[in-house]
Protein backbone atom coordinates (compact mmCIF):
# COMPACT_ATOMS: atom_id res chain seq x y z
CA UNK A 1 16.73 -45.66 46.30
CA UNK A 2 16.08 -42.07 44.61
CA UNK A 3 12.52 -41.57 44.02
CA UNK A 4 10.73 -39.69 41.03
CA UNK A 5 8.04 -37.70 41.00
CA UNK A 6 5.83 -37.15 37.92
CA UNK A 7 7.04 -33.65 37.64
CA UNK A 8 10.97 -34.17 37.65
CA UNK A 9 10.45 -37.36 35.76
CA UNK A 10 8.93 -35.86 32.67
CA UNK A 11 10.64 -32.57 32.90
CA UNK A 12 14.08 -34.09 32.81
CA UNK A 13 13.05 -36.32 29.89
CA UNK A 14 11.98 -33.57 28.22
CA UNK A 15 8.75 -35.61 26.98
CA UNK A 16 5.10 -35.48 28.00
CA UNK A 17 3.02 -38.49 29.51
CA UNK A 18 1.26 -38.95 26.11
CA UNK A 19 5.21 -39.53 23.93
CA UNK A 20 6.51 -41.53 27.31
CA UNK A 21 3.54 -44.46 26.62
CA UNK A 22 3.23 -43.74 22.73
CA UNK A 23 -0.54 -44.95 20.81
CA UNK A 24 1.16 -43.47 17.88
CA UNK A 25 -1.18 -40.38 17.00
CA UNK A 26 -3.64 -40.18 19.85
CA UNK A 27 -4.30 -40.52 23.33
CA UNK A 28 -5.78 -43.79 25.17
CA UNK A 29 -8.78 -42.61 26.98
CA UNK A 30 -10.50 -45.20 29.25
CA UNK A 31 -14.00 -44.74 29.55
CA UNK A 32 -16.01 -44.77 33.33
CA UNK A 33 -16.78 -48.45 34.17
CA UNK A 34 -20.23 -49.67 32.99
CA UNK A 35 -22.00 -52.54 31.90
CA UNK A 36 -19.21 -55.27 30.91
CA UNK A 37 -19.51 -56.32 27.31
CA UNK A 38 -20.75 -59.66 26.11
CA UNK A 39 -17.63 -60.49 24.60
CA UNK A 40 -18.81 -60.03 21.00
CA UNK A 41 -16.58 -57.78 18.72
CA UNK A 42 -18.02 -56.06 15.85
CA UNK A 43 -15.46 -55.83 12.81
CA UNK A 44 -16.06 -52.67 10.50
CA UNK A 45 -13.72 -52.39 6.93
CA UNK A 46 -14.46 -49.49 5.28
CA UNK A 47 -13.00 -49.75 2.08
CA UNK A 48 -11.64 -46.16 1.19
CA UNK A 49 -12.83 -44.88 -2.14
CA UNK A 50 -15.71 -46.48 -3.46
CA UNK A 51 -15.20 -49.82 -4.06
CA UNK A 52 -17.20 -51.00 -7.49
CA UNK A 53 -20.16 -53.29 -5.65
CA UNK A 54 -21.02 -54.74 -9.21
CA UNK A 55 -17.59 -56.30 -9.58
CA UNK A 56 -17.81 -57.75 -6.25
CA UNK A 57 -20.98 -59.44 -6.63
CA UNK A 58 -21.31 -59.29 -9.96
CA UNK A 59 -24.78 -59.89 -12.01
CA UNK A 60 -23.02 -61.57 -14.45
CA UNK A 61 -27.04 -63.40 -15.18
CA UNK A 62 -27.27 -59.99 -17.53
CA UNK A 63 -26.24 -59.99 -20.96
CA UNK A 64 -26.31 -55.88 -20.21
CA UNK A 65 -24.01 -56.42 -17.88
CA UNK A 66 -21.19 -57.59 -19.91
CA UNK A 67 -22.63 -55.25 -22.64
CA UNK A 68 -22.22 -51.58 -20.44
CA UNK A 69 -18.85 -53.45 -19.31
CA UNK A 70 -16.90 -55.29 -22.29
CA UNK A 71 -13.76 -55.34 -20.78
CA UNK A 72 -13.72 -55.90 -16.96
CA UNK A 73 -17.27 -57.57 -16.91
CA UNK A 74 -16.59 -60.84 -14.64
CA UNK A 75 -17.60 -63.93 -16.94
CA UNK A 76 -20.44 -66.61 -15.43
CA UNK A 77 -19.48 -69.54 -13.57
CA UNK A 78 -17.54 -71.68 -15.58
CA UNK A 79 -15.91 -69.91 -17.90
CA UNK A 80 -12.41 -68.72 -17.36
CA UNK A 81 -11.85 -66.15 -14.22
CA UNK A 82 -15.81 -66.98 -14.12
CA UNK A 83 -17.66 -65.76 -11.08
CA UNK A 84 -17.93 -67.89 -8.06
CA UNK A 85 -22.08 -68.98 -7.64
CA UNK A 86 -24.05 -67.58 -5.12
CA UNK A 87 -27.15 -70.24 -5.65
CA UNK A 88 -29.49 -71.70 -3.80
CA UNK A 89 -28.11 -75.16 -4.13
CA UNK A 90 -26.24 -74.15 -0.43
CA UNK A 91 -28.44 -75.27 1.92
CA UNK A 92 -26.61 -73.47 4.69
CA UNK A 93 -28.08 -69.94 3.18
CA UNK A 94 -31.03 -67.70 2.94
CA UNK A 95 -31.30 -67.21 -1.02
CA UNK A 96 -33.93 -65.24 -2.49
CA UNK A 97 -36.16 -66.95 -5.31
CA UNK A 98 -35.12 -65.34 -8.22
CA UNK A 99 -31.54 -64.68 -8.18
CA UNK A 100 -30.11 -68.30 -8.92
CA UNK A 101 -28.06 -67.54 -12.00
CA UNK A 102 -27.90 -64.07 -11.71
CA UNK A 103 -25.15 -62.66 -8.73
CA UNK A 104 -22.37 -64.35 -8.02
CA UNK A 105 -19.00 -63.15 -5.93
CA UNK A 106 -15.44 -61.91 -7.60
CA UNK A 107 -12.93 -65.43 -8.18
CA UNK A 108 -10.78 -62.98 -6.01
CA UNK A 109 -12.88 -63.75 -2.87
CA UNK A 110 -12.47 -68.08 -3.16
CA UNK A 111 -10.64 -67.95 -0.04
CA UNK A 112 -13.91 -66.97 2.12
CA UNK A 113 -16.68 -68.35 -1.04
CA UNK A 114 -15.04 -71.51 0.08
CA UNK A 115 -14.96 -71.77 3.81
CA UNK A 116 -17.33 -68.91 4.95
CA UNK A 117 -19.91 -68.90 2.10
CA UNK A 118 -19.92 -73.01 2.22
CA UNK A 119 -20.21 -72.89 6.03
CA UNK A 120 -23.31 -70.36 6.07
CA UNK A 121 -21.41 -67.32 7.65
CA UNK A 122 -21.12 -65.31 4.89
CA UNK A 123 -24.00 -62.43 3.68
CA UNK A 124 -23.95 -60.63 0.54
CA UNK A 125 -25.85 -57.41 0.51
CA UNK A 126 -26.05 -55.47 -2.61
CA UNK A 127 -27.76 -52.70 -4.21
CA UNK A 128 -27.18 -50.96 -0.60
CA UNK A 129 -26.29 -47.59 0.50
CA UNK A 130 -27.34 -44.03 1.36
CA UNK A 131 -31.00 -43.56 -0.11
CA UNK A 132 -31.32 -40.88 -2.62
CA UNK A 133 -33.84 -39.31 -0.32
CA UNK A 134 -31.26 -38.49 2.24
CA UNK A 135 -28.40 -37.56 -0.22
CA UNK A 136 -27.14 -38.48 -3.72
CA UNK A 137 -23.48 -36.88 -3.32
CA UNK A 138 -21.02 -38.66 -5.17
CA UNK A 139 -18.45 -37.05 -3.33
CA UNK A 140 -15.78 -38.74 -1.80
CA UNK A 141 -15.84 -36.35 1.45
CA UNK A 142 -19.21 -36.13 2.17
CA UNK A 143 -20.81 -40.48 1.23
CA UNK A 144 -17.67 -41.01 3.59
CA UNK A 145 -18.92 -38.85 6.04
CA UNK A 146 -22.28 -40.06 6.18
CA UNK A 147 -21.86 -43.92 6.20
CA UNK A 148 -19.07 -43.59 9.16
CA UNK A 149 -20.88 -40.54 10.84
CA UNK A 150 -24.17 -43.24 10.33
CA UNK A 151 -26.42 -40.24 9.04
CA UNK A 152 -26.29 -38.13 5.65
CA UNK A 153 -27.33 -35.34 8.20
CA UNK A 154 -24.67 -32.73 9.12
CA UNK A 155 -25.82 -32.55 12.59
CA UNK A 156 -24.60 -35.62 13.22
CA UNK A 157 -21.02 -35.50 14.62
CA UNK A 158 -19.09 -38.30 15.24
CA UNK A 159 -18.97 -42.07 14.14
CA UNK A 160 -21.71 -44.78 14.64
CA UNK A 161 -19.34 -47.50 16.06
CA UNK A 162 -18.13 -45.04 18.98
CA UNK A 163 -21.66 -44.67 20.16
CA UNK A 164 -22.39 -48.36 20.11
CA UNK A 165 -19.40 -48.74 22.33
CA UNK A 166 -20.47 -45.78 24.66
CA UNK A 167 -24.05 -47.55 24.61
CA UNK A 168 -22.61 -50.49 25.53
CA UNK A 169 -20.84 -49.67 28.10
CA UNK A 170 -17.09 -49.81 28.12
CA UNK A 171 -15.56 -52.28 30.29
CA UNK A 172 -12.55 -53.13 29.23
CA UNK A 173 -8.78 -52.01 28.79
CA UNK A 174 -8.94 -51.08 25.06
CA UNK A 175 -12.82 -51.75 24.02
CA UNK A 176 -12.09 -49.60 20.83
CA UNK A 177 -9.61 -49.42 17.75
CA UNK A 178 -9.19 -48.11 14.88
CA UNK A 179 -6.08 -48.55 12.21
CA UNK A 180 -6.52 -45.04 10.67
CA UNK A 181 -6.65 -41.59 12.17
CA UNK A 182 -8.20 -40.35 9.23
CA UNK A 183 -11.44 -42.45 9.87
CA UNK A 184 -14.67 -41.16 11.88
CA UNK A 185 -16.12 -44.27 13.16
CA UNK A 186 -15.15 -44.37 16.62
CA UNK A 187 -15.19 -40.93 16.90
CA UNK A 188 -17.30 -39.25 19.87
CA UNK A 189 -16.29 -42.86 21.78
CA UNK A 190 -14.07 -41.23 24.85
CA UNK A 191 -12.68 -45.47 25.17
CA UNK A 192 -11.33 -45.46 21.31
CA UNK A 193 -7.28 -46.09 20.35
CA UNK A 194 -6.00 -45.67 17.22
CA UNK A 195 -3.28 -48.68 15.99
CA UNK A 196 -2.06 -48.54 12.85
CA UNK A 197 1.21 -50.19 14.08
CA UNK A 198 2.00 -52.56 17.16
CA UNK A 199 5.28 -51.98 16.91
CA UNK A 200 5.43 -48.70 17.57
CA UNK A 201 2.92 -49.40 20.60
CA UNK A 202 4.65 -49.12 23.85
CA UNK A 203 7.07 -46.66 26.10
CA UNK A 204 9.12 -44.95 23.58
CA UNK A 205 11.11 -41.89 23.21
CA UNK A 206 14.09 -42.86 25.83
CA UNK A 207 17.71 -44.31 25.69
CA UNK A 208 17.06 -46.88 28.41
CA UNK A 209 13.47 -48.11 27.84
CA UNK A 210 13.41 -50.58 30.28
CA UNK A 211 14.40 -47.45 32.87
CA UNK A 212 11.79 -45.28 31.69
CA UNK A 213 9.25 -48.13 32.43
CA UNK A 214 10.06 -49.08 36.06
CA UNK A 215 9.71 -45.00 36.18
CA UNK A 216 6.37 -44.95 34.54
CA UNK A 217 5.49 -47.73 37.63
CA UNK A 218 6.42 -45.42 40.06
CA UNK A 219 4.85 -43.03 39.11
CA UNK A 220 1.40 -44.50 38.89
CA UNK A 221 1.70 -46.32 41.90
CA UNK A 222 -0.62 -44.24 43.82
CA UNK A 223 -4.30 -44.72 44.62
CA UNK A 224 -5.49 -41.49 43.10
CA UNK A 225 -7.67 -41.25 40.48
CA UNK A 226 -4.59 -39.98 37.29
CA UNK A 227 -2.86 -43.17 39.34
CA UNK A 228 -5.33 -45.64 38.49
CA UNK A 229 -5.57 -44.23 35.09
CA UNK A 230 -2.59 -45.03 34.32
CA UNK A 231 -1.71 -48.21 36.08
CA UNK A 232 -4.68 -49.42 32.85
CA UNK A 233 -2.82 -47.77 30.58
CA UNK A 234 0.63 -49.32 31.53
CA UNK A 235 -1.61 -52.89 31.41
CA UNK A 236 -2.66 -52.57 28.29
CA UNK A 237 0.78 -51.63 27.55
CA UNK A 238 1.96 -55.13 29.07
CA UNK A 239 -0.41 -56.71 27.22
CA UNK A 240 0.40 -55.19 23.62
CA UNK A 241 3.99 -56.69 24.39
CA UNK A 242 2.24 -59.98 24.91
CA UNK A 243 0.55 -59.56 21.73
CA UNK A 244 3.47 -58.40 19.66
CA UNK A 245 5.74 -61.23 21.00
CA UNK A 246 3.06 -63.68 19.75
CA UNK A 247 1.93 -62.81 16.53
CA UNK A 248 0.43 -65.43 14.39
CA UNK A 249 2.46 -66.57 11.10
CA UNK A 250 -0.04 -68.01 9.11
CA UNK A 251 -1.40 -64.45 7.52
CA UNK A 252 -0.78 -63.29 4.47
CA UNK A 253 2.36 -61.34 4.20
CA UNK A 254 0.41 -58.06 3.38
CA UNK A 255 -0.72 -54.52 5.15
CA UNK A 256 -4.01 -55.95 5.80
CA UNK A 257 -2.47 -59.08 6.55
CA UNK A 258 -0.41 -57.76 9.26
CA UNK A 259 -3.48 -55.04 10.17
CA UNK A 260 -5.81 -58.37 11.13
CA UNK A 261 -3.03 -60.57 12.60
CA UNK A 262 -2.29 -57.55 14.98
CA UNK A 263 -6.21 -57.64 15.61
CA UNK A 264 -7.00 -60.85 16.40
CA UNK A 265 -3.83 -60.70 18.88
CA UNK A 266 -5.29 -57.79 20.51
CA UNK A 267 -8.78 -59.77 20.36
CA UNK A 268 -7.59 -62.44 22.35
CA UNK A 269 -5.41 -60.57 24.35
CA UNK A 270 -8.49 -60.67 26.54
CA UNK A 271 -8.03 -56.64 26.73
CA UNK A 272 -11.77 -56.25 26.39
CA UNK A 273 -12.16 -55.33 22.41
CA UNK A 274 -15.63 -54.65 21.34
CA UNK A 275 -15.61 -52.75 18.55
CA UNK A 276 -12.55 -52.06 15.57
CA UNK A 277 -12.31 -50.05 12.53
CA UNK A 278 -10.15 -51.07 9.87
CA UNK A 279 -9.61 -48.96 7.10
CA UNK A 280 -8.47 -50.57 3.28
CA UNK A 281 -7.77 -47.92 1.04
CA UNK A 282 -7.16 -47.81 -2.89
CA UNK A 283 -10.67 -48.87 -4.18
CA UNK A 284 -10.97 -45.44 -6.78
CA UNK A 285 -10.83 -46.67 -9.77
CA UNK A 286 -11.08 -44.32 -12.43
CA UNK A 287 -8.95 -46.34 -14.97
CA UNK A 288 -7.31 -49.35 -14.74
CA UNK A 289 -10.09 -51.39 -13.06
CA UNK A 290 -9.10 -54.28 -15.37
CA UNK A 291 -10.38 -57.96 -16.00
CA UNK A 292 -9.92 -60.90 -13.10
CA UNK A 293 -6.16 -61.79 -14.74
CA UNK A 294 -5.19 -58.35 -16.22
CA UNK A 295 -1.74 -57.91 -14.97
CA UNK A 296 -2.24 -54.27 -14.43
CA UNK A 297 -5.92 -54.05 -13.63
CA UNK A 298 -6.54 -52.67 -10.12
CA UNK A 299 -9.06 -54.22 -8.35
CA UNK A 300 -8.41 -58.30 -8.61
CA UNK A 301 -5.11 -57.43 -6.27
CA UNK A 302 -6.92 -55.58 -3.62
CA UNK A 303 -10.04 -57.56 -3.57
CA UNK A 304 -7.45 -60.65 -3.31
CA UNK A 305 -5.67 -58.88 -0.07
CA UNK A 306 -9.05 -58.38 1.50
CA UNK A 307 -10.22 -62.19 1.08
CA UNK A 308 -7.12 -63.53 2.03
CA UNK A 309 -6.93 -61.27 5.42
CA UNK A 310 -10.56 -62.02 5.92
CA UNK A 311 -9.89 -66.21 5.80
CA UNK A 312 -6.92 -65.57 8.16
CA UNK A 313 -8.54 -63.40 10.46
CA UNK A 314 -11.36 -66.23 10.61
CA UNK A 315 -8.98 -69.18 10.33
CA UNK A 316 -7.38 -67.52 13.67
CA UNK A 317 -10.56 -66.58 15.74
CA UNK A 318 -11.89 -70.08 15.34
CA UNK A 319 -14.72 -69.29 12.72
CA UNK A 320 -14.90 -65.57 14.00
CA UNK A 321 -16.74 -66.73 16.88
CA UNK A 322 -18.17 -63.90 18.58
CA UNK A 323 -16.93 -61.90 16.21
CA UNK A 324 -19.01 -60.38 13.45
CA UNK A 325 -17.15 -58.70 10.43
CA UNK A 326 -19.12 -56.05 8.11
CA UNK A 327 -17.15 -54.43 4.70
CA UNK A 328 -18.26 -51.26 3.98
CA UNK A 329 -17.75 -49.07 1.73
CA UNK A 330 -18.83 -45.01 0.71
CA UNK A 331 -20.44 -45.60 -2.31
CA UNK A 332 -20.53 -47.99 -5.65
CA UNK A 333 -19.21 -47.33 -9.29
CA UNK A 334 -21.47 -46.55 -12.74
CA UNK A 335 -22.98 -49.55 -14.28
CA UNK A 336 -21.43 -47.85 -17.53
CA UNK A 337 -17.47 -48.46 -17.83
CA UNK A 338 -15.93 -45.39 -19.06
CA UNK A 339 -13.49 -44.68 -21.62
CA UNK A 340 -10.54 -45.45 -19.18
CA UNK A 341 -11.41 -48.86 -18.76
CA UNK A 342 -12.44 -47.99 -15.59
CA UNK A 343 -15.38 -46.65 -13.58
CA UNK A 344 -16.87 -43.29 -12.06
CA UNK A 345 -18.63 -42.38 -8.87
CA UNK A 346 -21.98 -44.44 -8.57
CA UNK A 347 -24.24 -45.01 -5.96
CA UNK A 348 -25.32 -48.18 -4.87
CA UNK A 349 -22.81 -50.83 -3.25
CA UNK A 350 -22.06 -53.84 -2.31
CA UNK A 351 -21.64 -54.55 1.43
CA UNK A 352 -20.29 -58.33 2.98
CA UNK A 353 -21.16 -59.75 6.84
CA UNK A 354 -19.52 -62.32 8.16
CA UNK A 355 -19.10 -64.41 11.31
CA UNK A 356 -20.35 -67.29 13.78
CA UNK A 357 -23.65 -65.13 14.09
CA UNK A 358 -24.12 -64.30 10.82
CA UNK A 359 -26.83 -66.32 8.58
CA UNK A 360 -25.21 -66.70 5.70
CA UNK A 361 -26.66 -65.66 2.10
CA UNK A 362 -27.68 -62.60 -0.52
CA UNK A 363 -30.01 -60.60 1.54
CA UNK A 364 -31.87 -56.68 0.34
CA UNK A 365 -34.94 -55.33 -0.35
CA UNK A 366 -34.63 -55.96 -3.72
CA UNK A 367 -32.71 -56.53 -6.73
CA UNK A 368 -32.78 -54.54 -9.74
CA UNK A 369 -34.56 -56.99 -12.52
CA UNK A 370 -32.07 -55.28 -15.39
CA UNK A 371 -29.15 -53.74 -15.32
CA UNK A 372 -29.52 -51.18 -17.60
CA UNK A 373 -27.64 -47.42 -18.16
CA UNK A 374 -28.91 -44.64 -17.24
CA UNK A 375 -27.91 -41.90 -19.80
CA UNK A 376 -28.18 -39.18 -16.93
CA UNK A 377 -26.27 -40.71 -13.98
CA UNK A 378 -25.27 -44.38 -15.23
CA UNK A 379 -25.88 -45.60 -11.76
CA UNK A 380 -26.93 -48.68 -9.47
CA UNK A 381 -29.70 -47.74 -7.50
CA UNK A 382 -29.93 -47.85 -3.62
CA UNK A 383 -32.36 -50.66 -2.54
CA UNK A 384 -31.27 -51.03 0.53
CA UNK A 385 -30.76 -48.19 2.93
CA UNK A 386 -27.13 -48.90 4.80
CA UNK A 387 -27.99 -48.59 8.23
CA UNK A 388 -30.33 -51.78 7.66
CA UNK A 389 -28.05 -54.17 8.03
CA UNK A 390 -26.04 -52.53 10.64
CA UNK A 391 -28.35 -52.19 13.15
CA UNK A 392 -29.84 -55.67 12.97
CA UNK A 393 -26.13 -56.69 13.93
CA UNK A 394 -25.75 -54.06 16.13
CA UNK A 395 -28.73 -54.65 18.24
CA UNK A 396 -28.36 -59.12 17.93
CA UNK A 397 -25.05 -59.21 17.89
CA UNK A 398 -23.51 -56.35 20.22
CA UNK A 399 -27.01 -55.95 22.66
CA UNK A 400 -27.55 -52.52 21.90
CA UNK A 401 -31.11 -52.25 22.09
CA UNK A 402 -31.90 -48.17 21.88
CA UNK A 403 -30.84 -47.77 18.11
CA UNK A 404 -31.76 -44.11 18.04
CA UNK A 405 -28.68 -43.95 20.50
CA UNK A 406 -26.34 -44.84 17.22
CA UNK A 407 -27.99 -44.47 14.26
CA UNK A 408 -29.71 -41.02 15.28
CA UNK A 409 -31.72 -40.37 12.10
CA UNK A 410 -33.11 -43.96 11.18
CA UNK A 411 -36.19 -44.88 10.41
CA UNK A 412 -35.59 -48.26 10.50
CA UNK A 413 -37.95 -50.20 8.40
CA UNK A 414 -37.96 -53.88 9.41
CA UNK A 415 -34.79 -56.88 9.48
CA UNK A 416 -33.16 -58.61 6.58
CA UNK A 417 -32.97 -61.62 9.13
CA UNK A 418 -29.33 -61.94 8.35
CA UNK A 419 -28.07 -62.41 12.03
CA UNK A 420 -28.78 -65.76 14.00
């Protein structure tokens, strides 16, 4: 039998190592072996472009409210395309005194109000963001940078999520993905993968592919250290395959449908996932925001995409057991609606946890007692800080005790108490 050496392999295919076993846009680094995680998988969705926090949990207890919005305020519970309640008649919550009849969640999200919320795995955290003393940029760019960089300062490089993995300890094939290059989160993490696509996960780039592979095993079959390297990387290769050859049906047929089906195959997969960044795009709505049933109105679609991935994803990990699921998001709307029926750049959000560990409820520092506008900035403001909530479930949930390690430039300031 001819043999191949790296060399003459990838100079006669004309290829590099990095095309031959594609991860479509970026390199699979595997971190040095440390502490094995504890199986828990921390779920970030950044939803790209400021998703409007007072439509997803909306106050609809304020007459102002529906005043500052009179066309795509969401109506009380009740009344048609009403809000979903948020009260304290669920036993199986933490509820603040106070807020019975005031907050409730989008009709949009029903498919996790009735399973998660019910169930007590579902937290909804508003009024939340960067505080005002750190920055109040409205920009796009720069809140983006600062909730996935986990610090409005500029010194700060990389993403929060790729140090909690490197504090961790990464001992698994792929302990890191993300679904968008464009997203910071895991960067700085030297174990992170980005997979926007499964199918285009595997040895591409060749006529015969099933050649190319028992190449790629010869190759690597040494006992030197680029050897071993790659015998993982040709696993987790194997293991992909496995994934893509049983992906689950029962998701919605959508791209975050698909995104979350792929992820809770790669979850169970068993190749060692402990952190994932999913990025959900579309959320800047200048105009167009619309009402719950507006045909044309914006934000009822995605927010319908995102509950019905989330209930999938949940209905598929058995409860999201060991898994805990945050939505994030750069920044909220103005109270105000504009002349475009839509919204501007605001401040304060509204984020969601979910999962097994999660203690469901509405959790903050506060809530605003009014909702009132602002004739200078129109805004929502920041109660509490973003990072709160993050590293409660980062330290419960994932074990990462030294928080300074990933969020760099908190203060902290005390638990909500939302994690079991």
């Amino acid at each position: 039998m001819t043999t191949v050496s790296r060399r003459s392999f990838l100079a006669a295919s004309g290829v590099g190592a990095a095309t031959a076993v594609s991860l479509m846009g970026t390199k699979l680094a595997f971190a040095a072996p440390g502490t094995p995680n504890t199986g828990h998988t921390l779920v970030v969705v950044f939803l790209r472009g400021g998703a409007d926090g007072l439509t997803m949990a909306p106050p609809y207890g304020y007459s102002s409210y529906r005043k500052l919005r009179p066309t795509i305020a969401v109506a009380p519970p009740g009344q048609k395309d009403g809000a979903l309640p948020l009260t304290s008649a669920n036993k199986n919550v933490a509820f603040p005194s106070g807020l019975d009849g005031v907050v409730g969640l989008h009709p949009a999200f029903k498919p996790i109000h009735d399973t998660l919320w019910a169930e007590g795995k579902l937290a909804v955290i508003p009024a939340i963001g960067v505080p005002a003393s750190e920055s109040s940029s409205r920009s796009h760019f720069t809140a983006t940078r600062s909730i996935q960089a986990g610090s409005a300062s500029v010194r700060i490089g990389g993403g929060w999520l790729g140090r909690m993995v490197n504090a961790q300890g990464a001992g698994g094939q792929i302990p890191a993905v993300s679904t968008s290059p464009r997203s910071r989160l895991l960067r700085g993490s030297s174990s992170g993968v980005t997979v926007p696509n499964l199918n285009a996960f595997g040895v591409r780039g060749f006529a015969r592919q099933a050649l190319a592979k028992d190449a790629l095993d010869q190759m690597y079959g040494g006992a030197d250290s680029v050897s071993q390297e790659g015998q993982k990387l040709l696993r987790a290769v194997a293991k992909i395959e496995e994934v893509k050859a049983a992906a689950q049906p029962n998701y919605p047929d959508t791209r975050l449908g698909k995104t979350f089906s792929e992820l809770a195959g790669l979850i169970k997969a068993n190749v060692g996932v402990q952190a994932a960044g999913v990025d959900f795009g579309g959320w800047d709505h200048h105009r167009n925001h619309g009402s719950v049933s507006d045909p044309n109105g914006r934000f009822t679609p995605l927010a319908s995409e995102l509950a019905g991935a989330l209930r999938a994803f949940s209905d598929d990990t058995n409860g999201l057991q060991e898994i805990s699921v945050v939505v994030v998001t750069e920044f909220g709307r103005t109270i105000n609606e504009n002349g475009n029926k839509g919204t501007d750049h605001g401040r304060a959000a509204t984020y969601l946890a979910m999962g097994a560990g999660i203690r469901g409820g509405v959790y903050g520092d506060d809530y605003p007692s009014e909702i009132k506008d602002d004739p200078d900035q129109g805004d929502l403001s920041v109660l509490t800080d973003f990072r709160k909530p993050l590293a409660e479930i980062v330290e419960k949930r994932a074990g990462v005790s030294n928080l300074n390690v990933v969020f760099p430039t908190y203060q902290g300031g005390g638990e909500l108490g939302l994690t079991r």
